[in-house]
Protein backbone atom coordinates (compact mmCIF):
# COMPACT_ATOMS: atom_id res chain seq x y z
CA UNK A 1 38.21 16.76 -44.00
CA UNK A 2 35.81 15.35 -41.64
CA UNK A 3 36.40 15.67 -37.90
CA UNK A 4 33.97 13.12 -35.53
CA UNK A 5 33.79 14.44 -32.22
CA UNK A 6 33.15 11.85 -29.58
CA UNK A 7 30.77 12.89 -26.84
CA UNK A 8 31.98 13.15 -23.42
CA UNK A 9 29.75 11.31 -20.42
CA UNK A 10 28.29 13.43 -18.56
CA UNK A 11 26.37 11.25 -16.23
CA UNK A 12 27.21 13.33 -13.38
CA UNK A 13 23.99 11.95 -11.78
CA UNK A 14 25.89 8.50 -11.44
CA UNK A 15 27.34 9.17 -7.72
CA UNK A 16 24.32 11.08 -6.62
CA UNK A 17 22.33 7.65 -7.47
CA UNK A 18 24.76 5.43 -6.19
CA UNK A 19 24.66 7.15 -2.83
CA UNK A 20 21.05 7.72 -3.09
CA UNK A 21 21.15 3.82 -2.90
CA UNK A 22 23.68 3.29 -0.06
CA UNK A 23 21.28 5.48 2.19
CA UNK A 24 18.33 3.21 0.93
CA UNK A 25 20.13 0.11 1.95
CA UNK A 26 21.14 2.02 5.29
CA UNK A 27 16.91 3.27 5.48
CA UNK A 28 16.14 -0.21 4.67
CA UNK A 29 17.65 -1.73 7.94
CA UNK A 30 16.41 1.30 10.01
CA UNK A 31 13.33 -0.23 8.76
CA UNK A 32 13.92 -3.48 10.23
CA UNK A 33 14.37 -2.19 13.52
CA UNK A 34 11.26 -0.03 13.79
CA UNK A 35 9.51 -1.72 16.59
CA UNK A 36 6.24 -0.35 15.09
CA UNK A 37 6.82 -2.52 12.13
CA UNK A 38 7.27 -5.92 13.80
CA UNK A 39 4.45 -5.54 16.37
CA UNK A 40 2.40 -4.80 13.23
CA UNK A 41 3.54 -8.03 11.46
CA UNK A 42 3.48 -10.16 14.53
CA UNK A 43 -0.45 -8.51 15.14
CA UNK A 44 -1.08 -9.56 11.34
CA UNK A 45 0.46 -12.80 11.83
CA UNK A 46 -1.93 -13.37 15.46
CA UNK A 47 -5.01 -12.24 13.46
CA UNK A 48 -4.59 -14.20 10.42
CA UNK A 49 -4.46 -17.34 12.58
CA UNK A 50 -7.48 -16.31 14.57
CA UNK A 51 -9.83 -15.67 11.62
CA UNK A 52 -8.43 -18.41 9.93
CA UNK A 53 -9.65 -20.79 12.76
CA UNK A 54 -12.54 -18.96 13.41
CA UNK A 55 -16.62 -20.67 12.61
CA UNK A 56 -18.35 -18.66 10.30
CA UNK A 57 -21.39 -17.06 11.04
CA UNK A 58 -22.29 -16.70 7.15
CA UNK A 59 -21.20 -18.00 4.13
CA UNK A 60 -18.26 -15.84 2.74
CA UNK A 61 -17.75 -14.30 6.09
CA UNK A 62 -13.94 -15.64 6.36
CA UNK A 63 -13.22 -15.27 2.83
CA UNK A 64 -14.20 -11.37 3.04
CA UNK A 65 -12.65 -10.95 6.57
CA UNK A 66 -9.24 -12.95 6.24
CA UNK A 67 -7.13 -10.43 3.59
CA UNK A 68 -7.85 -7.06 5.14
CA UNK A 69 -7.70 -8.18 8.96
CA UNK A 70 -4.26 -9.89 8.02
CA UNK A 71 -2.58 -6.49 6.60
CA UNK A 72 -4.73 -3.89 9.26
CA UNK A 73 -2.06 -4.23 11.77
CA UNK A 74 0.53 -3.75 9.89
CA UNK A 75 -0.72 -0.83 7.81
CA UNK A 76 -0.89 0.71 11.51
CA UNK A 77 2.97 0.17 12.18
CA UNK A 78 3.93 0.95 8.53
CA UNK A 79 2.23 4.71 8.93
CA UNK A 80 3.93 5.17 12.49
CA UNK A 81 7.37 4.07 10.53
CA UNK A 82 6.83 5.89 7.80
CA UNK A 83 6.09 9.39 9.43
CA UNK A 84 8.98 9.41 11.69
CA UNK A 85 11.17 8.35 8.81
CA UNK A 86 9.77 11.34 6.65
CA UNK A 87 10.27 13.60 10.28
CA UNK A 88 13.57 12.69 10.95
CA UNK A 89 14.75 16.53 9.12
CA UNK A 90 12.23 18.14 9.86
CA UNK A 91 11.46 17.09 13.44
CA UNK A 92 11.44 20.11 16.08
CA UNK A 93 14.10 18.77 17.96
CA UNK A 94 16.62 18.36 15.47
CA UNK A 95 17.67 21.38 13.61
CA UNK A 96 17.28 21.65 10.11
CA UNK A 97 18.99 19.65 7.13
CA UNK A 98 22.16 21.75 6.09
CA UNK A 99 22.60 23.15 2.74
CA UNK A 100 25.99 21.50 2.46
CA UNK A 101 24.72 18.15 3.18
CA UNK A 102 26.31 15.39 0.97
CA UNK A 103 22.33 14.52 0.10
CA UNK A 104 19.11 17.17 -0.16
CA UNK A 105 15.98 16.28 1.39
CA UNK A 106 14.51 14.51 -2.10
CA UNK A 107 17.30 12.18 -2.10
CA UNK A 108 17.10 11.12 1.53
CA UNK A 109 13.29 10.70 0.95
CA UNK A 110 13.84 8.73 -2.45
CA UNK A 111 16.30 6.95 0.34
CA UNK A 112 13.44 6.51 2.48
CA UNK A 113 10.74 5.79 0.22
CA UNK A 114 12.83 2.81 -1.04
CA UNK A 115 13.00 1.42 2.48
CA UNK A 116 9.61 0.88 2.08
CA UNK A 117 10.24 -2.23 -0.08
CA UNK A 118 10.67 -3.76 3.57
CA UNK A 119 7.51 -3.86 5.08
CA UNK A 120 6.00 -4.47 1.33
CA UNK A 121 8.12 -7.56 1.22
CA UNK A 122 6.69 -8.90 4.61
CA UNK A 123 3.33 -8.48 3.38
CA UNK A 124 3.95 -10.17 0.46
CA UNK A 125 5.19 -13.28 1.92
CA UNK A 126 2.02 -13.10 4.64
CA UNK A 127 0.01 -13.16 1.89
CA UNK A 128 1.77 -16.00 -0.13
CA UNK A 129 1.40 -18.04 2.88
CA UNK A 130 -2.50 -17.10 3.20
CA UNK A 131 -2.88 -18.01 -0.66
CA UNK A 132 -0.94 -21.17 -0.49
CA UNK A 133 -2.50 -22.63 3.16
CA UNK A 134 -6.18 -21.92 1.60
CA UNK A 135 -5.26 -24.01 -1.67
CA UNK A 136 -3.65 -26.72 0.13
CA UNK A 137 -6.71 -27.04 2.35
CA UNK A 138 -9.17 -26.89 -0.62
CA UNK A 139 -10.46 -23.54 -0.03
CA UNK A 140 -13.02 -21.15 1.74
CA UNK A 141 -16.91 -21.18 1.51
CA UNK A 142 -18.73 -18.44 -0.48
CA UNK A 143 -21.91 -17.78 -2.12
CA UNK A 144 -25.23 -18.99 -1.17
CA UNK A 145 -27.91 -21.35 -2.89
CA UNK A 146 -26.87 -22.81 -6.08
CA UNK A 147 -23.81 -20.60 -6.08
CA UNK A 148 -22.05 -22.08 -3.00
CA UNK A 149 -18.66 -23.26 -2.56
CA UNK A 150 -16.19 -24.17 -0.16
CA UNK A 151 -13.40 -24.29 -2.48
CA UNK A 152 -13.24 -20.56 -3.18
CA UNK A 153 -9.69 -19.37 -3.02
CA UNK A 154 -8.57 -15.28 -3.40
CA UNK A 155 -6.95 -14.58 -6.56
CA UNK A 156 -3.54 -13.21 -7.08
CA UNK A 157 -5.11 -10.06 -8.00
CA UNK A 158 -6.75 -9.85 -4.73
CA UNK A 159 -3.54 -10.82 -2.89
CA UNK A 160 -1.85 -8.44 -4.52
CA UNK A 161 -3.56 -5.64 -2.98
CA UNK A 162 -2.43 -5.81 0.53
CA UNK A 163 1.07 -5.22 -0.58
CA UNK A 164 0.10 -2.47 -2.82
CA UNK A 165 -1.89 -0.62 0.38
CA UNK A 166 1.49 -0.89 2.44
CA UNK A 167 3.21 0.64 -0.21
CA UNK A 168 0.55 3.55 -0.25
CA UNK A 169 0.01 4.16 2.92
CA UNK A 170 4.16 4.00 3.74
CA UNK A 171 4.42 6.66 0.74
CA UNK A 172 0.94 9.06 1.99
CA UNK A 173 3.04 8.84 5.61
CA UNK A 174 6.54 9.71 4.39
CA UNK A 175 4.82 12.68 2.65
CA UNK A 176 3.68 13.39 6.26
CA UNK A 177 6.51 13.27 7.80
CA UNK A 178 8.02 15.71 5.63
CA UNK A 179 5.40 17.85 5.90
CA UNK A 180 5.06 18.67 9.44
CA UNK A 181 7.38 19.53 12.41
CA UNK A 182 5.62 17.35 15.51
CA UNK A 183 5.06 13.69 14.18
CA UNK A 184 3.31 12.63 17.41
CA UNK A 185 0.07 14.18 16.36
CA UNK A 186 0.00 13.64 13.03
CA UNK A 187 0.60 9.77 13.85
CA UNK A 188 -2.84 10.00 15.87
CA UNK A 189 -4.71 11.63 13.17
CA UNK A 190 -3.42 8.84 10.67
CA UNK A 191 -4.31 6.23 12.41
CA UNK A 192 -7.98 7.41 13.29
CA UNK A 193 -8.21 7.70 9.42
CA UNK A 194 -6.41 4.24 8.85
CA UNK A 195 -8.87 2.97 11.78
CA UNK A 196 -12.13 4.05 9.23
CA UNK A 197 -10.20 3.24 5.63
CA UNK A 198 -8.97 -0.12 6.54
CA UNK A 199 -9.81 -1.51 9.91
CA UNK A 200 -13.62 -0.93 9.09
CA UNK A 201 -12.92 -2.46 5.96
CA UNK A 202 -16.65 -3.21 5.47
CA UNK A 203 -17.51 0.27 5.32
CA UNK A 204 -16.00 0.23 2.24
CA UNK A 205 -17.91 -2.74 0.23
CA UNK A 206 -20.87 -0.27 -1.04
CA UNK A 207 -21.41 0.73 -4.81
CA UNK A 208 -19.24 3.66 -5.64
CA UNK A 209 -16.97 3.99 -2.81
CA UNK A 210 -15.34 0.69 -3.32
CA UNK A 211 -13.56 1.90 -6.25
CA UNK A 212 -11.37 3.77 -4.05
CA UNK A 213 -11.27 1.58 -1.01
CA UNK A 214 -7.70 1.41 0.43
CA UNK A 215 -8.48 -2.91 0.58
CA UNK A 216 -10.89 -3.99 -1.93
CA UNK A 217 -13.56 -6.21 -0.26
CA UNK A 218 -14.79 -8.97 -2.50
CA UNK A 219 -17.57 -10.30 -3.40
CA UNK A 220 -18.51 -6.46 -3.93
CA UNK A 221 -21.89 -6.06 -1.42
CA UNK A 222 -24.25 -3.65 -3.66
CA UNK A 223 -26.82 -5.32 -4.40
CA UNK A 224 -25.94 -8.75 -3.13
CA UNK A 225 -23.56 -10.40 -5.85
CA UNK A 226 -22.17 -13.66 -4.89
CA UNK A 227 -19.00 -14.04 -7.19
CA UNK A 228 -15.64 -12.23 -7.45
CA UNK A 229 -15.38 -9.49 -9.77
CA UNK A 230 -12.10 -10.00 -11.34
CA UNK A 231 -12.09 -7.41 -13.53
CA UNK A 232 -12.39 -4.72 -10.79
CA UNK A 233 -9.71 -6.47 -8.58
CA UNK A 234 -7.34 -5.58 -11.69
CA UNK A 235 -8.60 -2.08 -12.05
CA UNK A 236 -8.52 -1.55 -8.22
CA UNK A 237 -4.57 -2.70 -8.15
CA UNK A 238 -3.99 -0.13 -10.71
CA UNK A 239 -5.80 2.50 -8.54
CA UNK A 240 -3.48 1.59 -5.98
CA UNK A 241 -0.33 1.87 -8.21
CA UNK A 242 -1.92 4.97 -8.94
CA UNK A 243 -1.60 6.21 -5.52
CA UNK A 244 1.45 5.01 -4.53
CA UNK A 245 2.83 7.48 -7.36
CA UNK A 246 0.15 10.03 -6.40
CA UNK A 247 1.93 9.86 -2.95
CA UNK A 248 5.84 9.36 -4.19
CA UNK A 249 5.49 12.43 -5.77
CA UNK A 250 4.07 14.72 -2.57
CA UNK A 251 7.19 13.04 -0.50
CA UNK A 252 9.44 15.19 -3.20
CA UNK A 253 10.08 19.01 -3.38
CA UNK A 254 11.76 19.03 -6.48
CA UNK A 255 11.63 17.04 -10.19
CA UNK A 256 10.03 14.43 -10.58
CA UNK A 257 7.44 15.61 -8.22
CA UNK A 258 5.17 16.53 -10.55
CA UNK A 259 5.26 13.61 -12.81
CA UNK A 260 4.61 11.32 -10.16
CA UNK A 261 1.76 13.85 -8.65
CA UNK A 262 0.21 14.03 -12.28
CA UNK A 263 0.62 10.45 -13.52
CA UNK A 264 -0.48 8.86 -10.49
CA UNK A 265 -3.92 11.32 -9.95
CA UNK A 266 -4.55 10.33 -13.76
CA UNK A 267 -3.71 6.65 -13.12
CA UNK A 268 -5.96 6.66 -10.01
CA UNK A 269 -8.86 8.54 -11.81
CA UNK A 270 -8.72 6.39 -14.95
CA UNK A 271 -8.93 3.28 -12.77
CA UNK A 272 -11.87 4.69 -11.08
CA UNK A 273 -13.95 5.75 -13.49
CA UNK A 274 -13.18 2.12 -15.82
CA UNK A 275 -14.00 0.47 -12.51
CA UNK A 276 -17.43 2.08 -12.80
CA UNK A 277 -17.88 1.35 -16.13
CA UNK A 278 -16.83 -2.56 -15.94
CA UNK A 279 -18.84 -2.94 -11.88
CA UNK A 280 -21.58 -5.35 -12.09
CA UNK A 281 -23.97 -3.65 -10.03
CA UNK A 282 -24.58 -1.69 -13.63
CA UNK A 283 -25.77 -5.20 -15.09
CA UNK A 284 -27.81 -5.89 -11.91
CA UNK A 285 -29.72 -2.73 -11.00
């Protein structure tokens, strides 16, 4: 006589994510009434009209300058958000998370690292608009000599990026947060860095260290190469996903940590080196 046993469900992890959600729905409108986050967007929103409407000095100059002045601003606000999100258990003037709290610290930061689909979102729309306006009006100038044009438009790959450095540099400040006890001065030390890694976006637009630019400046600038390089735009959005990962994973104390940590240092590396192998400086030099 055979006897079939039927397995039991154990998903006893069901509740745990279902809650884990609630608080990221809860995180998410937290989110939207972080001042830091709307003076960001509205300062992305003022800037993008400004260089929009601004006369080039140089051919290329508003095509290079428009994406990462649009998103500086608002990676500013995102890091402020972030960190005081990530400090809001570990903050010195609170006292410290429970053990018989209904949720541990990784799922409130899962919580809060979900919000972050918030500020991602309003990039993404900025940049749809950016994308759309510049096709509708036929397009920006680039290139010099038999390689100008005034129709040249960013590509989708290129858009793409802004949202993905939101998402990092929410993550790399949530994993701040939760790091340290007094949020005020790691907020100033972030944004000095944010100041040199995206605000002096040009810095950035030299052979080597644009493969792991937080905005990806094209035309690349090493030696003077007057087309897009759509191949590294790819590999650079994958260096981003990389990081966000890279940066999920330090926000956690517990599994997956280091998945995420692992996966998204060999994600990042990967797109690194292949954006070294694929650059066309290699073809030019």
């Amino acid at each position: 006589m055979t006897i079939a046993f039927e397995p039991l469900s154990t998903d006893t992890d069901a509740p745990a994510r279902s809650a884990v959600m609630e608080l990221a729905r809860i995180e998410s409108f937290r989110m939207l009434r972080r001042l830091s986050i709307w003076l960001g967007f509205i300062l992305s929103v003022v800037l993008t009209v400004a260089t929009a409407r601004q006369t080039e000095d140089w051919s290329g100059q508003k095509y290079q300058s428009l994406v990462p002045l649009s998103v500086y601003p608002m990676t500013l606000g995102v890091f402020v958000a972030g960190v005081r999100s990530g400090n809001r258990d570990r903050s010195h003037r609170r006292p410290p998370l429970a053990e018989e709290a209904p949720l541990d610290g990784d799922a409130r930061a899962w919580a809060r690292l979900v919000s972050l689909c918030v500020p991602v979102g309003m990039v993404v729309s900025l940049m749809a608009v950016i994308g759309a306006v510049s096709r509708v009006e036929g397009g920006l100038q680039l290139g010099e000599g038999r390689s100008w044009t005034n129709s040249a438009v960013h590509s989708l790959f290129e858009l793409a990026q802004p949202a993905l450095s939101i998402a990092v540099v929410g993550a790399a400040a949530v994993a701040v947060g939760r790091g340290v006890r007094r949020s005020g001065p790691a907020i100033v030390v972030g944004m000095v860095l944010l100041f040199f890694t995206g605000g002096a976006y040009w810095l950035w637009n030299e052979r080597v260290v644009y493969t792991t630019a937080l905005l990806q400046v094209q035309p690349l600038g090493w030696p003077v190469n007057e087309a897009v390089h759509t191949p590294t735009a790819v590999l650079h959005d994958l260096y981003l996903l990389g990081m966000v990962a890279l940066f999920c994973g330090l926000s956690l104390r517990t599994r997956p940590r280091a998945r995420l940590v692992g996966g998204g240092a060999a994600l990042a590396i990967a797109a690194i080196i292949a954006q070294l192998v694929v650059a066309p400086f290699f073809e030019m030099s």
